[in-house]
Protein backbone atom coordinates (compact mmCIF):
# COMPACT_ATOMS: atom_id res chain seq x y z
CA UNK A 1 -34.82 -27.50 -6.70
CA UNK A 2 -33.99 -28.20 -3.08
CA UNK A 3 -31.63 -25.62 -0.80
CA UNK A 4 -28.53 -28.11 -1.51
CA UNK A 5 -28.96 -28.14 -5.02
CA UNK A 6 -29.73 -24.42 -5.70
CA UNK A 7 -26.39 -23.87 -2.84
CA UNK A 8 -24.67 -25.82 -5.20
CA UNK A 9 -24.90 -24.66 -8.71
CA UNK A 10 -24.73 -20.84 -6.88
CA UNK A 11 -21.31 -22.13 -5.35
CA UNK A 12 -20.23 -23.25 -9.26
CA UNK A 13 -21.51 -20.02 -10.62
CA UNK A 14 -19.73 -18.02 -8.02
CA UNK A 15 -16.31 -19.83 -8.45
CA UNK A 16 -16.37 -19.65 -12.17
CA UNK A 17 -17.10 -15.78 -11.53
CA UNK A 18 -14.50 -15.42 -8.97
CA UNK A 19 -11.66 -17.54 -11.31
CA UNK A 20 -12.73 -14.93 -14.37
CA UNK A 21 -12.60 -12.36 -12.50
CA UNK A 22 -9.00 -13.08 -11.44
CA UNK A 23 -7.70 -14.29 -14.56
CA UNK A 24 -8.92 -11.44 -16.28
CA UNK A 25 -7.42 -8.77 -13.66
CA UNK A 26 -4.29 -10.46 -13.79
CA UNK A 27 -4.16 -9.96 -17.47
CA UNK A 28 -5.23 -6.48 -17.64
CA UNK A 29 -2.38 -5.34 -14.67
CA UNK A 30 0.54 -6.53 -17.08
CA UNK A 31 -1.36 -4.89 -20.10
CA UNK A 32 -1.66 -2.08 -17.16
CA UNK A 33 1.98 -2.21 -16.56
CA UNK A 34 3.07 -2.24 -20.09
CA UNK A 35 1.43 0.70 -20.84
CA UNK A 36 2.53 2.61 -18.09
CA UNK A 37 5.80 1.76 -19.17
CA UNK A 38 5.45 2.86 -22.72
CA UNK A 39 5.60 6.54 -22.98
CA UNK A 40 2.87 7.44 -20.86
CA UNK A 41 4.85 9.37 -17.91
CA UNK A 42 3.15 12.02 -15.95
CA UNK A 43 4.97 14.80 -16.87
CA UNK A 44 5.32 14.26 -20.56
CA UNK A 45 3.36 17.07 -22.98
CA UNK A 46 0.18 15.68 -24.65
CA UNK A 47 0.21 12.20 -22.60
CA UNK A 48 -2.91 10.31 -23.34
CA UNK A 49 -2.73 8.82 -19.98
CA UNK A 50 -1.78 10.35 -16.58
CA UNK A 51 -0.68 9.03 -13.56
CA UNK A 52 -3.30 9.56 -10.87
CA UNK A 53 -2.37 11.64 -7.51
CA UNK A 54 -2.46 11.01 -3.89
CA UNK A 55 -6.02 12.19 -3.60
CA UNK A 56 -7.50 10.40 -6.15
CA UNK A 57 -10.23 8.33 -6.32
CA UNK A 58 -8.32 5.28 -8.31
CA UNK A 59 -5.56 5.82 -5.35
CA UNK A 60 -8.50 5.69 -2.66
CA UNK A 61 -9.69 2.55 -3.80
CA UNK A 62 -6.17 1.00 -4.25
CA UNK A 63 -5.39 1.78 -0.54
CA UNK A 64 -8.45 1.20 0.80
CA UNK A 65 -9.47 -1.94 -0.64
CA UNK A 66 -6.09 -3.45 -0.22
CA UNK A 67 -7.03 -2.61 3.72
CA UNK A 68 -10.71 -4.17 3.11
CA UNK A 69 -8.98 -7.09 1.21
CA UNK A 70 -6.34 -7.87 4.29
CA UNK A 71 -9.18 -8.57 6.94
CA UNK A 72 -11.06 -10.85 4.28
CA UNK A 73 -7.83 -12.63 3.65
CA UNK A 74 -7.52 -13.13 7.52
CA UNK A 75 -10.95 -14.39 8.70
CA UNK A 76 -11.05 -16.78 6.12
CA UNK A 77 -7.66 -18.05 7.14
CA UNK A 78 -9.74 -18.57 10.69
CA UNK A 79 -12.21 -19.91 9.78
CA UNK A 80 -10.30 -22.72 7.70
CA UNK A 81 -8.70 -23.47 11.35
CA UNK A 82 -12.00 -23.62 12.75
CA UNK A 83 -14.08 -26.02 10.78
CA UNK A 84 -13.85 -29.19 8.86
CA UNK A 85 -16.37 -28.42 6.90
CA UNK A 86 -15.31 -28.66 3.30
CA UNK A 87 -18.15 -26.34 1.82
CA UNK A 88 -17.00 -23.47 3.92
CA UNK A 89 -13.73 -24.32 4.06
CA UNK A 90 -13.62 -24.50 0.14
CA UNK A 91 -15.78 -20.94 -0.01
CA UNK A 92 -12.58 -19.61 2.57
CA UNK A 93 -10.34 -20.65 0.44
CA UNK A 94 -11.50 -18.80 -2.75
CA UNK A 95 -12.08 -15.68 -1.41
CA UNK A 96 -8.73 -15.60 0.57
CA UNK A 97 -6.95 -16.85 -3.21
CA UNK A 98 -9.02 -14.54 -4.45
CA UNK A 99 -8.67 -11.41 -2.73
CA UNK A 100 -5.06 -12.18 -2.25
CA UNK A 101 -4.23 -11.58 -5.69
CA UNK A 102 -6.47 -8.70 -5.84
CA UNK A 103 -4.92 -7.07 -3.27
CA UNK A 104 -1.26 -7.75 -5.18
CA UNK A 105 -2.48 -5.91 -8.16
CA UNK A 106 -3.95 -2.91 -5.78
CA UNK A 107 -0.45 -2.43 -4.00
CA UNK A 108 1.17 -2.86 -7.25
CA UNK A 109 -0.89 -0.35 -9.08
CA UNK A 110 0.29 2.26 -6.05
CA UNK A 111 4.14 1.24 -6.78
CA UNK A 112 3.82 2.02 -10.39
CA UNK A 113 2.42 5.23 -9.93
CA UNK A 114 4.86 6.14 -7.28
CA UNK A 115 2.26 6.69 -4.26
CA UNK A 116 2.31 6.33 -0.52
CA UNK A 117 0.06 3.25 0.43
CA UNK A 118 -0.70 4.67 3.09
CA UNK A 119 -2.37 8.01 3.05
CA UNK A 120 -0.94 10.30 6.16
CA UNK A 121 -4.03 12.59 6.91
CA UNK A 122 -6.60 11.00 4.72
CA UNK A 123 -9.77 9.47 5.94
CA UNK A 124 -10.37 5.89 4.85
CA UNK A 125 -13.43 6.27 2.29
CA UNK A 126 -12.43 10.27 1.73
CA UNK A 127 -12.33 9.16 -2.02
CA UNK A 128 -15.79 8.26 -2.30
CA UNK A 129 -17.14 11.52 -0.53
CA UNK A 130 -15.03 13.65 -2.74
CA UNK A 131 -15.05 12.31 -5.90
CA UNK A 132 -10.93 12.60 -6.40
CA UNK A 133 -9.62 14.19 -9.61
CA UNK A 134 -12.76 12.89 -11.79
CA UNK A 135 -14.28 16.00 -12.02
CA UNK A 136 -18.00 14.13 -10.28
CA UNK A 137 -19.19 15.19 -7.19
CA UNK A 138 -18.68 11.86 -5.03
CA UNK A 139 -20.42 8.34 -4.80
CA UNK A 140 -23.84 8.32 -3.00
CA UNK A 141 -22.78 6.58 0.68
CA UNK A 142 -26.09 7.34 2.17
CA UNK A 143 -27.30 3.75 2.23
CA UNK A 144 -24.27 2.38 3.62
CA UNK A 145 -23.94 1.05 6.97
CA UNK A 146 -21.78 2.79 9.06
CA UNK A 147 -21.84 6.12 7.56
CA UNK A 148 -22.64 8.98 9.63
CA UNK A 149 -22.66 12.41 8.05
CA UNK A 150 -20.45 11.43 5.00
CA UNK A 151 -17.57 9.68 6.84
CA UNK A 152 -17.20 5.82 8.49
CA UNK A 153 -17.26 6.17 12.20
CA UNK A 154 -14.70 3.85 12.94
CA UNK A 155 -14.48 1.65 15.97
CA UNK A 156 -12.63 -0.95 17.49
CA UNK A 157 -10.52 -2.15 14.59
CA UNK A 158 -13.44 -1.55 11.91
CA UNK A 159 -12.25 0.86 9.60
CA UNK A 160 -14.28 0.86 6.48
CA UNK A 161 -18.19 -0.50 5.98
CA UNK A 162 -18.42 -3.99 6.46
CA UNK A 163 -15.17 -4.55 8.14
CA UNK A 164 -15.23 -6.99 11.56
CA UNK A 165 -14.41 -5.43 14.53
CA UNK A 166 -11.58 -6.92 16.62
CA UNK A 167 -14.17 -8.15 19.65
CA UNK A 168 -15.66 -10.04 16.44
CA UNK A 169 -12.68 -11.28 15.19
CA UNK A 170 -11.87 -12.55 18.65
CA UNK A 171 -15.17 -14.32 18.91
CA UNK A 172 -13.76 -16.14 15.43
CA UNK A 173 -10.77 -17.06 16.39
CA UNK A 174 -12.66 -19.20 19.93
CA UNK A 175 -15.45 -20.24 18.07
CA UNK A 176 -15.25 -23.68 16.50
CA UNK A 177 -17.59 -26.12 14.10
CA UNK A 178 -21.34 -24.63 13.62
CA UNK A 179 -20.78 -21.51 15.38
CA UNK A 180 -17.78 -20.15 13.68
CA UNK A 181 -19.04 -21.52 9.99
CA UNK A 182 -22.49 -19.57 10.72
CA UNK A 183 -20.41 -16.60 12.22
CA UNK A 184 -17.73 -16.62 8.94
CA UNK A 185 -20.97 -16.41 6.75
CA UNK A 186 -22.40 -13.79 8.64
CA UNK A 187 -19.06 -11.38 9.04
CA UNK A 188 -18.14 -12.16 5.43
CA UNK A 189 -21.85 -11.30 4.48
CA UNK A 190 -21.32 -7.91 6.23
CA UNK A 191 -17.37 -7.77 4.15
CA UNK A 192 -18.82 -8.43 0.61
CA UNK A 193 -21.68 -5.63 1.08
CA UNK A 194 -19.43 -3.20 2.42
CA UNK A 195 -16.62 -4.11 -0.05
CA UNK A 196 -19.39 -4.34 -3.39
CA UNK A 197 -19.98 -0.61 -2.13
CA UNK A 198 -16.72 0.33 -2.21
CA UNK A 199 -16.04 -0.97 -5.60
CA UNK A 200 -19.06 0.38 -7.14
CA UNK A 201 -17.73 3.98 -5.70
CA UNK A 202 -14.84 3.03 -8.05
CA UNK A 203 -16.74 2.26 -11.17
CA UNK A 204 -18.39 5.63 -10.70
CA UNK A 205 -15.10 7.58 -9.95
CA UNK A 206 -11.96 6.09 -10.96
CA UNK A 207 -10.10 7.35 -13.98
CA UNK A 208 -7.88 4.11 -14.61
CA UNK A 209 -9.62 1.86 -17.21
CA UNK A 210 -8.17 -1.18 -15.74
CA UNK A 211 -8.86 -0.40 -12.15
CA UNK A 212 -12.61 0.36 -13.12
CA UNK A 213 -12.81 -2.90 -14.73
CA UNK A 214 -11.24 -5.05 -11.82
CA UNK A 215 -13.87 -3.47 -9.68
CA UNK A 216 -16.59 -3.81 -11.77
CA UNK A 217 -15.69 -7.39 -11.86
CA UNK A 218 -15.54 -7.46 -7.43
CA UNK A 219 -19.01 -6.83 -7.28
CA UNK A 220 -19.90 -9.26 -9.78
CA UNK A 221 -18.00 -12.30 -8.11
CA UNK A 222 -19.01 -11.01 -4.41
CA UNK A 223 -22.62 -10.82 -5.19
CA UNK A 224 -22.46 -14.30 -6.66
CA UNK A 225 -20.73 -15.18 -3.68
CA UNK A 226 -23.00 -13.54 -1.41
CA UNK A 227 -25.79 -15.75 -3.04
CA UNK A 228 -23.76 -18.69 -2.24
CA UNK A 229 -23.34 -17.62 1.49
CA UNK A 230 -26.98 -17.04 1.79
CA UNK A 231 -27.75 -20.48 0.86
CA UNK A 232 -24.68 -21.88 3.55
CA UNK A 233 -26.55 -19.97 6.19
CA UNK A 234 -29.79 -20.92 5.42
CA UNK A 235 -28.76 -24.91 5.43
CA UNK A 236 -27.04 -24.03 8.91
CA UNK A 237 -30.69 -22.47 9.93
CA UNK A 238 -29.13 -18.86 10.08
CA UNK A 239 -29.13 -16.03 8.14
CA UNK A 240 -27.30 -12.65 7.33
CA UNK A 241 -27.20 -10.40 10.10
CA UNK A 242 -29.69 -7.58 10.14
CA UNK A 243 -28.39 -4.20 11.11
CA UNK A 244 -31.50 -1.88 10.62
């Protein structure tokens, strides 16, 4: 099976993923929604479901990923201005659809349980280190880039692992053909890991059913669409950046 071929059917398998993955969040946040609506208040006695706090792990996540999301969103948007190609520009597309929608359902979870989306005093990635109201003792962030000592050192712009900086979003935005398809791959490359991370902290630690299952289903679609980057980079003779 030749590179195109194998780039191909990876591209097919990674869209199908991607469009599950979707549908099926979209389902679960009105069964989500329903459910929050039916009894299930924070305060009542004996309620088989609670509303999560401000420190939680499933509010981490919401914030943070809708943050993670944003910057995804944008450089595809970019790199759709940047190229004609209609491989990458089809690949931008999908994740910005995707991770649109995704990023709805985050914010929207936040709104129905009556939290701040934006956490005054919190750390981005706090939630992972601490392991929220869970009752575990955090998500393992040794391995990911970035991570110094338990917290993300951020820097110019890049707030969470995998997240461009704004000199490499700049670079993006005056780059054009070749170079900004190869340099998408690579920054998106860098997006998905950190982000596949993230949402694996979320299987291990959130409490909400349906926001364990819409993560669980992020790191399935972004590793199949991490194989399909891999094989856009290698037909552009590049590859994913190494950062030691």
């Amino acid at each position: 099976m030749t590179v195109t071929e194998r780039t191909r059917r990876t591209r097919w398998a990674a869209g199908s993923a991607v469009a599950l993955a979707v549908l099926f969040a979209g389902a679960a946040t009105v069964a989500s929604a329903r459910d929050d609506g039916a009894g299930h208040h924070p305060s009542a006695p004996g309620s088989a479901q609670r509303t999560p706090g401000a420190e939680s792990a499933d509010a981490g996540f919401a914030r943070d990923m809708a943050v993670h999301h944003q910057q995804a969103v944008e450089m595809s948007f970019i790199v759709r201005d940047r190229t004609r190609d209609e491989d990458v520009r089809r690949l931008a597309y999908d994740i910005a659809n995707t991770q649109a929608n995704q990023r709805g359902m985050l914010l929207g979870w936040l709104d129905l349980w009556e939290l701040p989306k934006v956490a005054a005093g919190q750390e981005p990635m706090a939630w992972m280190a601490g392991g929220g109201q869970s009752g575990h003792e955090g998500h393992d962030m040794a391995g990911m880039p970035g991570m110094d000592g338990g917290a993300y050192q951020a820097h110019d712009g890049s707030l969470m692992p995998g997240m461009a900086t704004r000199t490499e979003l700049g670079r993006l935005r005056e780059a054009s053909g070749k170079q900004a398809e190869i340099l998408y791959l690579q920054l998106m490359t860098d997006h998905h890991r950190g982000g596949i991370d993230m949402a694996r902290g979320c299987v291990d630690l959130c409490t909400v059913k349906v926001e364990k299952r819409l993560a669980q289903g992020m790191v399935q679609a972004q590793q199949s669409e991490l194989d399909a980057m891999a094989d856009l980079l290698a037909e552009r003779g590049a590859k994913p950046r190494d950062h030691g």
